[in-house]
Protein backbone atom coordinates (compact mmCIF):
# COMPACT_ATOMS: atom_id res chain seq x y z
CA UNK A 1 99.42 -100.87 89.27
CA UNK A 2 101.59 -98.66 91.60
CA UNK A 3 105.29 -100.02 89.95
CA UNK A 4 107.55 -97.06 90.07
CA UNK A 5 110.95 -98.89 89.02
CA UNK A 6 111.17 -101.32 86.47
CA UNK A 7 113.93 -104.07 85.85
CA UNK A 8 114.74 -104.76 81.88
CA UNK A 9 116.26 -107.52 80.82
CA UNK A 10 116.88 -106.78 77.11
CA UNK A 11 117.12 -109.69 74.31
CA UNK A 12 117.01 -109.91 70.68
CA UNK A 13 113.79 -110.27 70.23
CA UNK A 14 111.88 -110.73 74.03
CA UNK A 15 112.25 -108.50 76.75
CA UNK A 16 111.72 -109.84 80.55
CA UNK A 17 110.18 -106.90 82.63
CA UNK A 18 110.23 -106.86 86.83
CA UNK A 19 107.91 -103.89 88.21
CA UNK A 20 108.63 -102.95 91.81
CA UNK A 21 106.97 -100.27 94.05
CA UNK A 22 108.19 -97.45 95.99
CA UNK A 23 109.73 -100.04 98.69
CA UNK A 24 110.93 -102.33 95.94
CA UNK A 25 108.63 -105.37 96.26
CA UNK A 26 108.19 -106.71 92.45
CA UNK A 27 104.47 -105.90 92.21
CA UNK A 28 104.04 -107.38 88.75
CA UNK A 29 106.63 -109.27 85.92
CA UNK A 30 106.04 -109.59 82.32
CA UNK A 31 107.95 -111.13 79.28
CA UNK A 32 107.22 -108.98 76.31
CA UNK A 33 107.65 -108.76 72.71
CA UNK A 34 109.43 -105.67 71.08
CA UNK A 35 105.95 -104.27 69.93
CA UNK A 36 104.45 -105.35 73.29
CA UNK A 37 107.78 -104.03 75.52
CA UNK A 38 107.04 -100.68 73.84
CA UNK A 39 103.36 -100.34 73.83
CA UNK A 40 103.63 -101.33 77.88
CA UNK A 41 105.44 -98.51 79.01
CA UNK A 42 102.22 -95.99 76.67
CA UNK A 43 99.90 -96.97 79.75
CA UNK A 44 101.70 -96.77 82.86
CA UNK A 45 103.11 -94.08 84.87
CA UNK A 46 107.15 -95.71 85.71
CA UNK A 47 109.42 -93.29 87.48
CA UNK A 48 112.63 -95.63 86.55
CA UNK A 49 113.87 -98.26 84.12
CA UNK A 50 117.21 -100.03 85.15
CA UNK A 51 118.84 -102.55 82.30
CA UNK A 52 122.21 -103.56 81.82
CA UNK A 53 124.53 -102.08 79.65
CA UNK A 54 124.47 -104.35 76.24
CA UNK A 55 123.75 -104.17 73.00
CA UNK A 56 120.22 -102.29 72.38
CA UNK A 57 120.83 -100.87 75.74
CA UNK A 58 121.47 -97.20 74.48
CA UNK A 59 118.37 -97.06 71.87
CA UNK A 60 116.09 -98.09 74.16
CA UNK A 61 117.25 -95.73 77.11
CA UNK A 62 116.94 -92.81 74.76
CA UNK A 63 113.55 -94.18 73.53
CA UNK A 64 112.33 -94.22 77.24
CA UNK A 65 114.27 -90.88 77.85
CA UNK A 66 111.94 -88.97 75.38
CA UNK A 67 108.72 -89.98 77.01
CA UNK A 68 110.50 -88.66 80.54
CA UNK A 69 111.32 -91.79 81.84
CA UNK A 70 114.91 -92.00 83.85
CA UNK A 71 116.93 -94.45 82.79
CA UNK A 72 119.82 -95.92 84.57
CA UNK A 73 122.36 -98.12 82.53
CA UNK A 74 124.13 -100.53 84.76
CA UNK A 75 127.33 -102.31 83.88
CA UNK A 76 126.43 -105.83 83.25
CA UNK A 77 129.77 -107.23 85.08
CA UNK A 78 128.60 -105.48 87.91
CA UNK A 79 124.94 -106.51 87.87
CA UNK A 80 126.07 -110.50 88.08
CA UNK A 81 126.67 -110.67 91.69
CA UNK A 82 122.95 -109.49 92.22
CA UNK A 83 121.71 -112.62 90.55
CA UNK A 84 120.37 -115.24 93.09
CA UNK A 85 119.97 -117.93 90.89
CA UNK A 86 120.93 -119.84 87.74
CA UNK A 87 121.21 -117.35 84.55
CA UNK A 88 117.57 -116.66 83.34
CA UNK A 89 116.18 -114.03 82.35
CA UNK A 90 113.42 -113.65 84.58
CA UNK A 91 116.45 -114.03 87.43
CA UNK A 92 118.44 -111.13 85.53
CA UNK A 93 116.11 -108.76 85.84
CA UNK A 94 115.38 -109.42 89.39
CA UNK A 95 118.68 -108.96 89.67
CA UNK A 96 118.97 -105.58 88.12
CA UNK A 97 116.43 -104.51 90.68
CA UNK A 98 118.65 -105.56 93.39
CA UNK A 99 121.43 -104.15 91.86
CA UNK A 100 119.32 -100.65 91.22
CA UNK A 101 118.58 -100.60 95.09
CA UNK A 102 122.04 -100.47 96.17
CA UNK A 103 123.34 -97.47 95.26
CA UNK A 104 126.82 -98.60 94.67
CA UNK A 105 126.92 -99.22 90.77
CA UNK A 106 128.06 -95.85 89.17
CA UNK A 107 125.61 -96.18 86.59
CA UNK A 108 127.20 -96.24 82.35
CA UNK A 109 126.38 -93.06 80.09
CA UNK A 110 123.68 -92.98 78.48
CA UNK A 111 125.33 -92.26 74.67
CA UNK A 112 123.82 -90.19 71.51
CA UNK A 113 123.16 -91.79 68.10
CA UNK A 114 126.34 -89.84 66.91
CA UNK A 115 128.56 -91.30 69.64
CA UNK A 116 127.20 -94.91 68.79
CA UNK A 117 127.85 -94.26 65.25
CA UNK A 118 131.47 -92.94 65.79
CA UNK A 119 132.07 -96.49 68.44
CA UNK A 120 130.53 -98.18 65.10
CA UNK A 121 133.37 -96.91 62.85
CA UNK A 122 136.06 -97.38 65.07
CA UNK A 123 135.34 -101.31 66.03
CA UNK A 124 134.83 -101.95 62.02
CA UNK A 125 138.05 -100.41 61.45
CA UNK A 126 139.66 -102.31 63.88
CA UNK A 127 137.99 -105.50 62.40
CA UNK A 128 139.53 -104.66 59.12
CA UNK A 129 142.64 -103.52 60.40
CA UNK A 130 142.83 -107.42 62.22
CA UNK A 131 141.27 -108.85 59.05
CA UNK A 132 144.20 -107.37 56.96
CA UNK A 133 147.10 -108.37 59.40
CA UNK A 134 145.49 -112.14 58.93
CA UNK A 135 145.23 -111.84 55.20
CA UNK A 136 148.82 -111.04 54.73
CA UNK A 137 150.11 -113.66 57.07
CA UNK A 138 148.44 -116.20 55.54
CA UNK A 139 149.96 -114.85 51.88
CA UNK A 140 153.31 -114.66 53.70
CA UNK A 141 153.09 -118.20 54.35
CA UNK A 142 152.21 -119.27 51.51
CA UNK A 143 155.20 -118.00 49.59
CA UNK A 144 157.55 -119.14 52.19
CA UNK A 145 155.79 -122.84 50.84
CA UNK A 146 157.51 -121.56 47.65
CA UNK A 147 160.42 -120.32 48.61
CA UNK A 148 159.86 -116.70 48.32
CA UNK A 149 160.16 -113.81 51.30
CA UNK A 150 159.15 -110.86 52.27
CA UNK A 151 159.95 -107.45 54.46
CA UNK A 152 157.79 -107.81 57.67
CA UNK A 153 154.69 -104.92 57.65
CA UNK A 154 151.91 -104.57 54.87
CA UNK A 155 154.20 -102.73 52.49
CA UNK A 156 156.75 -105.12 52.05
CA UNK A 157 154.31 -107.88 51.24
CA UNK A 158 152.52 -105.53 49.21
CA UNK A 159 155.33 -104.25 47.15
CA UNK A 160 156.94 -108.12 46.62
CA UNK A 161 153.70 -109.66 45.25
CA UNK A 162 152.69 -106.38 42.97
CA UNK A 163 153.86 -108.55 40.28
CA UNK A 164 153.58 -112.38 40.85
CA UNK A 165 149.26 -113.13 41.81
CA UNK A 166 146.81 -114.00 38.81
CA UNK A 167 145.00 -111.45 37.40
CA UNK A 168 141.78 -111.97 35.02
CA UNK A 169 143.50 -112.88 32.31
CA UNK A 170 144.71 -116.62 31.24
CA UNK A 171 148.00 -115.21 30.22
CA UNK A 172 149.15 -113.58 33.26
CA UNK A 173 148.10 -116.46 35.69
CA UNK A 174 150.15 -118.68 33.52
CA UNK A 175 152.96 -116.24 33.90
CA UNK A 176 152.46 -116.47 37.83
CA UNK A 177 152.69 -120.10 38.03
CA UNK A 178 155.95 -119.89 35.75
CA UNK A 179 156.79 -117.12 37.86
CA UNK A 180 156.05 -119.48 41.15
CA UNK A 181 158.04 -122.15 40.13
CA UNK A 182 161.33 -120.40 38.62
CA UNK A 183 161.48 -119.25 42.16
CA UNK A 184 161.14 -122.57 43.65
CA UNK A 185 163.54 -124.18 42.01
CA UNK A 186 166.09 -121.50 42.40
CA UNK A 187 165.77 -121.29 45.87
CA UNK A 188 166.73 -125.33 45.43
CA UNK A 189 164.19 -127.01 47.53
């Protein structure tokens, strides 16, 4: 087989491969396994692997990168007008071969294991930081069902219900209802 580019379209666990030549006629197309996507690329000599930029995108382009293979990343938004039909994989990755061809798509960055590790970090601390903001609405509304307020920001919902939520002990979650329902009927509702 002569394929110097190939397409990738990259899944969770199967892989659909389009091999084109020097002029860019698709030569041969495969739909591989993970073993069987990485074993494939052992016995041929490929000049160029286009996928889109997703997910497993960045392990697999330094994966190829280390056997001397050039990888080009392309931005999947991008890559979507290049697909002639329906969305399949076996269309996507014809499609990346299209979109590889025109030289129009400033390909994405290829990025290090510490730069995917520090993108890691930041999007779970986000996540938490989004988590937390629900968490104390939702506790905020709650004691607005009893009657009870509090200061907008984390602190001021914080610092009001230090001392009125159960702890592990019978006592002090019977001092919490108490607690609970003194305010309610002060505040007369």
């Amino acid at each position: 087989m002569n394929a110097t580019t190939v397409a990738v379209d990259l899944a969770k666990s199967v892989f659909e491969l389009a091999a084109a030549d020097e002029h860019w006629k698709v030569v041969e197309r495969a739909r591989l396994t993970r073993g069987q996507f990485d074993r494939w690329f052992q016995n041929r000599a490929v000049r160029l692997v286009v996928m889109e930029a997703c997910a497993t995108a960045h392990y697999w382009a330094r994966t190829l990168g280390a056997r001397g293979i050039e990888v080009r990343l392309l931005p999947a938004k991008y890559v979507r007008a290049y697909v002639k039909r329906n969305k399949t994989d076996a269309a996507d990755a014809l499609g990346l071969l299209e979109a590889a061809r025109g030289a129009d798509i400033t390909p994405v960055a290829v990025k290090s294991i510490e730069q995917q590790a520090l993108q890691a970090l930041h999007r779970l601390r986000s996540g938490w930081m989004s988590t937390r903001t629900r968490r104390i609405n939702m506790l905020r509304g709650f004691c607005r069902e009893f009657g009870m307020r509090y200061r907008s920001g984390r602190r001021g919902a914080w610092r009001r219900s230090r001392g009125c939520w159960p702890t592990s002990t019978r006592r002090s979650r019977r001092c919490c209802a108490r607690r609970c329902a003194w305010r309610w009927r002060r505040s007369g509702s």
